[in-house]
Protein backbone atom coordinates (compact mmCIF):
# COMPACT_ATOMS: atom_id res chain seq x y z
CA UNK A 1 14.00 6.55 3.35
CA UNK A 2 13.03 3.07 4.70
CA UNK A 3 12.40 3.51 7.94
CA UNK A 4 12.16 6.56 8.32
CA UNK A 5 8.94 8.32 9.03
CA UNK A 6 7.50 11.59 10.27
CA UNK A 7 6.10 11.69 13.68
CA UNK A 8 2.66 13.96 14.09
CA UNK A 9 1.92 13.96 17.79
CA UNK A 10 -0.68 16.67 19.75
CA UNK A 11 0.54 18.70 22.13
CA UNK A 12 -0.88 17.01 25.56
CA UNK A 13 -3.49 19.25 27.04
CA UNK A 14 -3.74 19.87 30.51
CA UNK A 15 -7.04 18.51 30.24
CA UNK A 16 -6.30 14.90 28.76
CA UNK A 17 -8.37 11.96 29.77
CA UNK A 18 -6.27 8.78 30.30
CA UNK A 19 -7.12 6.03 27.59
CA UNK A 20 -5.47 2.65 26.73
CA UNK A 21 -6.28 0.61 23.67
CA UNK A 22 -5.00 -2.96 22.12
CA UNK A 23 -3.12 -3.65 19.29
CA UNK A 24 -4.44 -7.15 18.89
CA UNK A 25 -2.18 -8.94 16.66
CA UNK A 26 -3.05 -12.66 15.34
CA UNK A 27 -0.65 -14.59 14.21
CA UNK A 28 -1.36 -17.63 11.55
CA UNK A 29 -0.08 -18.48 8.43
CA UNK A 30 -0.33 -14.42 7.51
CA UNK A 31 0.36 -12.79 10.72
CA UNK A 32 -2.41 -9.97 11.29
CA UNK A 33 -3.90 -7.21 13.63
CA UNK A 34 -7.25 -6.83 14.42
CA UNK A 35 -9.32 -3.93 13.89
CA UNK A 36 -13.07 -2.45 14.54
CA UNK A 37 -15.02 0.03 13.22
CA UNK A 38 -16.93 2.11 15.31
CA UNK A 39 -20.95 2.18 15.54
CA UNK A 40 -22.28 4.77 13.39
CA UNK A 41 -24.64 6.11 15.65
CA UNK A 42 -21.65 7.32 17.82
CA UNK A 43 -21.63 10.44 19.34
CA UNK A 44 -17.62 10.38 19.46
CA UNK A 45 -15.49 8.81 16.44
CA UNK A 46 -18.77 7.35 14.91
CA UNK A 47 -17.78 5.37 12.43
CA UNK A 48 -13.97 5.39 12.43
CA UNK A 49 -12.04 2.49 12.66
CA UNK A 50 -9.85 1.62 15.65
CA UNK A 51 -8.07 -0.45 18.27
CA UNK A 52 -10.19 -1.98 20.94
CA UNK A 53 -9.89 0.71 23.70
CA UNK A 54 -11.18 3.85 25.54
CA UNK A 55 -10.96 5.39 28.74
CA UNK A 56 -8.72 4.33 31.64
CA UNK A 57 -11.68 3.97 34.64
CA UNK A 58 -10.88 4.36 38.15
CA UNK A 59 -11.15 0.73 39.22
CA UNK A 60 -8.58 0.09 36.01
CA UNK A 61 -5.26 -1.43 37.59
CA UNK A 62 -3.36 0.32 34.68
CA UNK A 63 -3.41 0.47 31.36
CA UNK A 64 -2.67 -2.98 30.63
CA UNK A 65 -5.87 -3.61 32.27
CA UNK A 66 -8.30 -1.09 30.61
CA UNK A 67 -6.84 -2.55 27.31
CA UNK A 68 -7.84 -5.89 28.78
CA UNK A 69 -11.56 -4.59 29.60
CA UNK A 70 -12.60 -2.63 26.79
CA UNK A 71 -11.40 -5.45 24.29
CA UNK A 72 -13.70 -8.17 26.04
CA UNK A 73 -16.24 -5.48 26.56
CA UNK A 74 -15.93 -4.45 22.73
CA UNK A 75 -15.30 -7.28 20.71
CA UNK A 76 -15.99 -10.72 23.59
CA UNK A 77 -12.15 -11.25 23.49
CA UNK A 78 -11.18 -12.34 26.97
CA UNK A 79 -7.98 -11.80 28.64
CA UNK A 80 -7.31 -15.35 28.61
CA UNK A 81 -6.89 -14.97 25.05
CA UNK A 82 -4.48 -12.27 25.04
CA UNK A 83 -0.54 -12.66 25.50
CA UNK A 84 0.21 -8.99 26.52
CA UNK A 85 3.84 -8.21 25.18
CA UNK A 86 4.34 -4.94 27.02
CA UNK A 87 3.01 -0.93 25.60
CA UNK A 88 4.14 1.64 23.34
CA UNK A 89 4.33 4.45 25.91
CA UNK A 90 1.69 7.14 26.11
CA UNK A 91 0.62 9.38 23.31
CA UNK A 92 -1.30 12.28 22.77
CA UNK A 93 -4.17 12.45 20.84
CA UNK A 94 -5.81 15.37 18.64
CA UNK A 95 -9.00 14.64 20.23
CA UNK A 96 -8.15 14.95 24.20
CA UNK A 97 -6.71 11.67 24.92
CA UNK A 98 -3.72 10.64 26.24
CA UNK A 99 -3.54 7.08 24.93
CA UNK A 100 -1.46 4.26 26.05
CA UNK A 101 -1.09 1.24 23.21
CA UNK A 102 -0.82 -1.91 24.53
CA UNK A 103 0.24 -5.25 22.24
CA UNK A 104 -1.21 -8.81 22.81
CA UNK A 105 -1.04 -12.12 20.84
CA UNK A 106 -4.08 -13.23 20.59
CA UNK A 107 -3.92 -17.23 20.92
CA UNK A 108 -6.31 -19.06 18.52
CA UNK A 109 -8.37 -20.46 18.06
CA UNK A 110 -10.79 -17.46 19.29
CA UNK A 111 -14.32 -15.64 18.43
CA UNK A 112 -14.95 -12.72 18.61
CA UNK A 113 -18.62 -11.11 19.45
CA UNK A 114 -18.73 -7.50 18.82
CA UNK A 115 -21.24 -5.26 20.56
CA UNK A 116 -23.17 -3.97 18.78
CA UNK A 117 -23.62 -0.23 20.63
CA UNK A 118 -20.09 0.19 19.84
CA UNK A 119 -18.51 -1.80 17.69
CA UNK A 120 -19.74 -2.25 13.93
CA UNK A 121 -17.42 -4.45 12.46
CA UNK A 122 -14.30 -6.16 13.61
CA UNK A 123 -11.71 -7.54 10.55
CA UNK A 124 -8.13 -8.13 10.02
CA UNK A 125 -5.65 -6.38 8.07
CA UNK A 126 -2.54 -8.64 7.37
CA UNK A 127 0.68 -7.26 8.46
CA UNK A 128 1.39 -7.32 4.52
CA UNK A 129 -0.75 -4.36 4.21
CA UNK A 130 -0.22 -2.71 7.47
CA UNK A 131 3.19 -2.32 8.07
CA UNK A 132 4.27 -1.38 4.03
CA UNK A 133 5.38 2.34 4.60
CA UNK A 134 3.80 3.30 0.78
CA UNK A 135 0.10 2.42 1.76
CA UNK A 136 0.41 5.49 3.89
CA UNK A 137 -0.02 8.97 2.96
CA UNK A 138 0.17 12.30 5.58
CA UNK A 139 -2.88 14.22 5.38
CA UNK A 140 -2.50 18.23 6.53
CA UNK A 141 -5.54 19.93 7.68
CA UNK A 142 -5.85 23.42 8.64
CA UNK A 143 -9.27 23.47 10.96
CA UNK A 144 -9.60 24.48 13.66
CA UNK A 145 -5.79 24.31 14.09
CA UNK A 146 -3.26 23.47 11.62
CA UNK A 147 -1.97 19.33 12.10
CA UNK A 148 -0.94 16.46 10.08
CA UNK A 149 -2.53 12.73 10.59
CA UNK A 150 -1.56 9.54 8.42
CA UNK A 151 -4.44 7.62 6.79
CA UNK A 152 -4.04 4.29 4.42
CA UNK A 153 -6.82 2.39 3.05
CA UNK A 154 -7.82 -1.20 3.35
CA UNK A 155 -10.31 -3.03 1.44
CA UNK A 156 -12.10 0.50 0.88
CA UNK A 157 -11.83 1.02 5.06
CA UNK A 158 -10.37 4.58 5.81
CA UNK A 159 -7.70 3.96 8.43
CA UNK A 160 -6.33 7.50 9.57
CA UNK A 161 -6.00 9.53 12.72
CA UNK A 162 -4.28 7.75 15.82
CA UNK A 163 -4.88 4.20 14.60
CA UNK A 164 -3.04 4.69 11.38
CA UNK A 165 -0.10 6.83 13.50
CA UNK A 166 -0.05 3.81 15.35
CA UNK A 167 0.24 1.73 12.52
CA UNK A 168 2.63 3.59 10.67
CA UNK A 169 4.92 3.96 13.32
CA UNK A 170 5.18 -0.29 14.02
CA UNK A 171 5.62 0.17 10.25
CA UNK A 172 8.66 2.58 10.13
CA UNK A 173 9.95 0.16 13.28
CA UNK A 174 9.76 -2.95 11.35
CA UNK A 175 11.39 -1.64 8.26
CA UNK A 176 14.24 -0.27 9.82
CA UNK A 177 15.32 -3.75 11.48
């Protein structure tokens, strides 16, 4: 079964909002990607952790460039920074979003500054632990509407929901070359 993994997308709604986010990946002597969790205070995802990201503005080139934005605006990490290697298409999202994931290298040495309305905490989670298909396990939920999500934990973070798709699927990717 290496390799191989279950895909759980949404159904797109006709209603989707455009989002991007950045799959920031660091790469030292343990290759790693970096994470955030959300504010608490929140009104939307409070809490959860997540890539850098959100909602594609109007005066956003593209994708590329909202991932670009929302990561400096997030976590102080400047394009400069950032080798963008290209996106994962676009996916739908359980929550309304129709998300495009974007990958960067980010170039060390760097700092990041998180702020603090959004952004809790930022950390790493070495590729070790993010891309080894067991740490995942498929959650099925029946409210409102029946669906399936992945979720792994790291260093007693809850990673589920889109971010942990995400994850899994570089995972299933990686194992499979």
């Amino acid at each position: 079964m290496a390799g191989e993994l279950p895909l759980y997308l949404a159904s797109p709604s006709p209603h989707a909002i455009s989002a991007a986010v950045l799959i920031p990946i660091i790469y030292t002597h343990e290759p790693s990607i970096l994470l955030t969790q959300r504010a608490s205070h929140l009104r939307h995802h409070a809490g959860q952790i997540s890539f850098p990201g959100g909602r594609i503005d109007q005066y956003d080139k593209d994708a590329t460039a909202c991932a670009l934005r929302e990561t400096e605006e997030e976590i102080g990490l400047t394009p400069e920074k950032i080798n963008i290697i290209g996106n994962l298409g676009i996916w739908p999202s359980y929550s309304g979003y129709l998300i495009t994931p974007v990958v960067g290298i980010i170039r060390p040495p760097f700092k990041v500054l998180p702020y603090e309305q959004e952004v809790e905490e930022v950390f790493e989670i070495p590729f070790s632990e993010a891309f080894e298909l067991s740490n995942y396990q498929i959650i099925n939920k029946s409210i409102p509407i029946p669906h399936h999500y992945y979720e792994m934990t790291y260093q007693n973070k809850r990673i589920w929901g889109f971010t942990a798709g995400i994850l899994a699927l570089l995972a299933a990717y990686l194992n499979a070359v």
